[in-house]
Protein backbone atom coordinates (compact mmCIF):
# COMPACT_ATOMS: atom_id res chain seq x y z
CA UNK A 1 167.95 238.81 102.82
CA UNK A 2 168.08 239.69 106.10
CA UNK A 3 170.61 241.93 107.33
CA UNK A 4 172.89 241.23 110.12
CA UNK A 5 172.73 242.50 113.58
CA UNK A 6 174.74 244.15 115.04
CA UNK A 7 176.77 242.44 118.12
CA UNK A 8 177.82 243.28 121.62
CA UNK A 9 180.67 245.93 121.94
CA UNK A 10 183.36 244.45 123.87
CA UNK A 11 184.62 246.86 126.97
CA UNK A 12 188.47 247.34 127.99
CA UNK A 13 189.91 243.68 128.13
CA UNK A 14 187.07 241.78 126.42
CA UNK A 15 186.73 240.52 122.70
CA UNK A 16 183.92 240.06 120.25
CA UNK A 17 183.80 236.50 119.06
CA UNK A 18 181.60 235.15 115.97
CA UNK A 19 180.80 231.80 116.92
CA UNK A 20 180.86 229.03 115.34
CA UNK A 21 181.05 226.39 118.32
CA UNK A 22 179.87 226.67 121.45
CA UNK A 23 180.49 223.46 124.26
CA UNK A 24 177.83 221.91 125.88
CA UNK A 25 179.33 221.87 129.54
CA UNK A 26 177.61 220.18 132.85
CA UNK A 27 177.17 224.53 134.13
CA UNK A 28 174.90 224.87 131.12
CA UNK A 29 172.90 221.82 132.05
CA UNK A 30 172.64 223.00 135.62
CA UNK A 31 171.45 226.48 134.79
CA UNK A 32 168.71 225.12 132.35
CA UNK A 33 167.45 223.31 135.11
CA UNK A 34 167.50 225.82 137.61
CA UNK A 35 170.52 224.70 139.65
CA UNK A 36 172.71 227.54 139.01
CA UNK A 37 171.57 230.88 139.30
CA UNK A 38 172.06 232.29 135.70
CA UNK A 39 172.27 236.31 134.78
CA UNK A 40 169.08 237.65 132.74
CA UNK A 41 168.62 237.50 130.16
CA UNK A 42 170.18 234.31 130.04
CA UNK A 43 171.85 232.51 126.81
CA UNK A 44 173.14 229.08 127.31
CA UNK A 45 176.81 228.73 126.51
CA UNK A 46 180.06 228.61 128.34
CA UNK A 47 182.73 227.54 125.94
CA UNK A 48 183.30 229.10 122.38
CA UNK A 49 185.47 229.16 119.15
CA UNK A 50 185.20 231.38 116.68
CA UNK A 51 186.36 234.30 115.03
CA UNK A 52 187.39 237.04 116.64
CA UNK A 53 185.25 239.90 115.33
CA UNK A 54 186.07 243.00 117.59
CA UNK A 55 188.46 243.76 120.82
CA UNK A 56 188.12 246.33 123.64
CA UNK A 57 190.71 248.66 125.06
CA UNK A 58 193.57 247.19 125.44
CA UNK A 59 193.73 244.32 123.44
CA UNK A 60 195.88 243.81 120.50
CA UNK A 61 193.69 245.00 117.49
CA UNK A 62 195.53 243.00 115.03
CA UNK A 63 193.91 239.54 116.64
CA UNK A 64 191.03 240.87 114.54
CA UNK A 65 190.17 237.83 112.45
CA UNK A 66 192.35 235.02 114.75
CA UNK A 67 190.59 232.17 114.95
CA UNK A 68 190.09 231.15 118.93
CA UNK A 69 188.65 229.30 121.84
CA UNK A 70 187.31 230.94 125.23
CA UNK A 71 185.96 230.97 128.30
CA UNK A 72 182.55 233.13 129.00
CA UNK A 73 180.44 233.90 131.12
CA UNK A 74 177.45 233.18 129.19
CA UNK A 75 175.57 233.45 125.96
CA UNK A 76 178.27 231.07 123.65
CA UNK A 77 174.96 230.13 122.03
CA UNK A 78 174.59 233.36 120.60
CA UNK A 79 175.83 234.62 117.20
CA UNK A 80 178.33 236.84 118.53
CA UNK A 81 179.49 236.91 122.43
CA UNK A 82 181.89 238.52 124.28
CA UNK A 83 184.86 237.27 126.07
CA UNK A 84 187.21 238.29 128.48
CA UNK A 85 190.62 238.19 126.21
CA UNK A 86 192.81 236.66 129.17
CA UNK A 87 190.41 233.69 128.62
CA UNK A 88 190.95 232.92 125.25
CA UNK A 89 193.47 231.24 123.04
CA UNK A 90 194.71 231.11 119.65
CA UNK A 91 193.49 227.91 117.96
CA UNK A 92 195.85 228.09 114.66
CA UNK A 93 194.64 225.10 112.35
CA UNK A 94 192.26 223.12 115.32
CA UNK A 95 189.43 222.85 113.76
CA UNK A 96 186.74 224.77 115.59
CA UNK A 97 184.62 221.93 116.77
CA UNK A 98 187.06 220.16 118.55
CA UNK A 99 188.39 223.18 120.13
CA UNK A 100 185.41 223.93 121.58
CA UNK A 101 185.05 220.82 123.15
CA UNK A 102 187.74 221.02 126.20
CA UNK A 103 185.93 224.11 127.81
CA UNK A 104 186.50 224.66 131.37
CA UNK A 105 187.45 220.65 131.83
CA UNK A 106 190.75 221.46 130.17
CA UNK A 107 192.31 223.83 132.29
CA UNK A 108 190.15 222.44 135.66
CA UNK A 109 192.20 218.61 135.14
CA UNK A 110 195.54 220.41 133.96
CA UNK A 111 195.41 222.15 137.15
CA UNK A 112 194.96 218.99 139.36
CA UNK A 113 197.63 217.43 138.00
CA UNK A 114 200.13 219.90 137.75
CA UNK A 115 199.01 222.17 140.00
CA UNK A 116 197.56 220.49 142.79
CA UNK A 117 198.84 217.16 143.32
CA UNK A 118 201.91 218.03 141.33
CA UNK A 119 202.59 214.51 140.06
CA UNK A 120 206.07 213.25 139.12
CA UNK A 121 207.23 210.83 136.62
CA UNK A 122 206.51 207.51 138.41
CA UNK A 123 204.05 208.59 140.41
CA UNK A 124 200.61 206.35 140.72
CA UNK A 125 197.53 208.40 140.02
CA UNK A 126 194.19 207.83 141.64
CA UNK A 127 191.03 209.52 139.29
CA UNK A 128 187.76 209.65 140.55
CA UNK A 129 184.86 209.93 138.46
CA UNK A 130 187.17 209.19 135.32
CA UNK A 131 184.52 208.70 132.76
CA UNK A 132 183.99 212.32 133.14
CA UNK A 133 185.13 215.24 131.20
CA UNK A 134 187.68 216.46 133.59
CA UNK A 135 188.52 212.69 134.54
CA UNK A 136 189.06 211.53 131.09
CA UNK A 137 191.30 214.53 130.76
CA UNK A 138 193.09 214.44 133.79
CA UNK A 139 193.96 210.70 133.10
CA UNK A 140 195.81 212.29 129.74
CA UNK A 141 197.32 215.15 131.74
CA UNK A 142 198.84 212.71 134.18
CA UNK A 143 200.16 210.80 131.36
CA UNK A 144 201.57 213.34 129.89
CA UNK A 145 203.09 214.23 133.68
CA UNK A 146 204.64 210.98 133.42
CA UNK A 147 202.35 208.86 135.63
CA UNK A 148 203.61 205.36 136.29
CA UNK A 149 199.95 203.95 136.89
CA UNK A 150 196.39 205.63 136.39
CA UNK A 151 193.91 204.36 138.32
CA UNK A 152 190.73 205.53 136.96
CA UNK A 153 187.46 205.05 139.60
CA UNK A 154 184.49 204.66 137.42
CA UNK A 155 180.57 204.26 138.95
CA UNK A 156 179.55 201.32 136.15
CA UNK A 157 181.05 199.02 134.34
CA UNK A 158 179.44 201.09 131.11
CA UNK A 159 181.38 203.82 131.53
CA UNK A 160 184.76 201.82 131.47
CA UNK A 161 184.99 201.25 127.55
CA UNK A 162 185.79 205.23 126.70
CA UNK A 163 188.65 204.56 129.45
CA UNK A 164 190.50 201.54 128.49
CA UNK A 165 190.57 202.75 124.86
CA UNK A 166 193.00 205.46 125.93
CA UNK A 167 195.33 202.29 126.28
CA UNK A 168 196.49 204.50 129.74
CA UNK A 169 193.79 203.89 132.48
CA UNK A 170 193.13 200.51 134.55
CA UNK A 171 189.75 200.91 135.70
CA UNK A 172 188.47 199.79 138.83
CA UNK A 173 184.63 199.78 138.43
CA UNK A 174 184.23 197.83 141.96
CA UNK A 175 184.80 201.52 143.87
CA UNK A 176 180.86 202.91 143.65
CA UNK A 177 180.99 206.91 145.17
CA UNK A 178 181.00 205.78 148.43
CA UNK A 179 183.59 206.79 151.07
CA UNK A 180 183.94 202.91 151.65
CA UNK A 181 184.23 201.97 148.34
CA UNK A 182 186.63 204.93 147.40
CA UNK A 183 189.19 204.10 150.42
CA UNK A 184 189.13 200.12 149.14
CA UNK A 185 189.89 201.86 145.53
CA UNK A 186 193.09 203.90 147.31
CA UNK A 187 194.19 200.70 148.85
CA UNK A 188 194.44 198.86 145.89
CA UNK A 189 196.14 201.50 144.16
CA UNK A 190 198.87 201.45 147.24
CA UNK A 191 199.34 198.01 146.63
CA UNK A 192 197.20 197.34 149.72
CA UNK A 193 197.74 198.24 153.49
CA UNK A 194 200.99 195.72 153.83
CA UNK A 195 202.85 197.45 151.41
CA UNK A 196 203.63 200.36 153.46
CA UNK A 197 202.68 203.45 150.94
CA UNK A 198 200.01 205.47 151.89
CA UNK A 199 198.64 208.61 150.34
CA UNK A 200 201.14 211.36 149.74
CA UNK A 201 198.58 214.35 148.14
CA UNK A 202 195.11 214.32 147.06
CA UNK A 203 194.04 216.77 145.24
């Protein structure tokens, strides 16, 4: 039997986390293939859950054992990693998986709809690039903002399905990631040009 090494010791603010998921974000993919500069050594891995196995000054020692999702720098792939504790949340009964699923999508859509465009009940909601991650979730955040209509701008008509089955987003697959084909896409979610509304925040 092999014995167990011994993991990272987290400094003042950070947290030791035993993984047992780690996300598979779009930064991992670009750092794999040499897009984004990664620190050395380098250990794939963004987004965690786990167990939290150790803290650092200044964090609560009693969340020793909490089960939790969080934001890293790197090396989620690893048995153990370190976090900083301001970037992690309690999970309570999520299961692990799916918590570590949202990542840095989750927080990135919640603050373009709240944040950024700050959309109000009745409000229509233009999404490009919906079939992403941070699409897909915006289009939930904005529901849940109280959205009147959610536009969703998708690239091919094979991306639509994951869309539509949210029952919340009409899709307009016509709009291709052009600057023409985006402002026909913001027309038609005005209404079109006669209709006098044009575009109050974009975000």
């Amino acid at each position: 039997m092999r014995a167990a090494a011994a993991g990272p010791a987290p400094g003042p603010g950070e947290m030791a986390i035993g993984v047992a998921h780690a996300g598979g974000p779009w930064g991992d993919v670009m750092a794999r293939d040499g897009l984004l500069p990664p620190l050395r050594p380098f250990v794939p891995g963004f987004d965690v859950s786990g167990r939290i196995t150790a803290v650092g000054e200044g964090v609560d020692p009693g969340r020793i054992g909490t089960p939790v999702t969080a934001l890293t720098t790197g090396g989620a792939r690893a048995e153990v990693v370190l976090a900083p504790a301001a970037l992690s949340l309690d999970i309570g009964s999520l299961p692990p998986r799916t918590a570590a699923g949202p990542g840095r999508g989750a927080p990135t859509a919640y603050d373009l709809i709240n944040t950024a465009a700050r959309v109000r009940p009745g409000e229509s909601v233009l999404i490009h690039a919906a079939a992403g991650s941070v699409g897909m979730l915006a289009a939930q955040f904005a529901r849940l903002a109280g959205a009147g209509r959610i536009t969703g701008v998708a690239g091919s008509a094979r991306r639509a399905p994951a869309l539509v089955a949210e029952g919340t987003v009409r899709v307009d697959v016509s709009a291709e990631c052009s600057r023409e084909g985006l402002a026909t896409a913001v027309q038609r979610l005005a209404g079109g040009a006669t209709h006098g509304k044009g575009v109050l925040r974009i975000a």
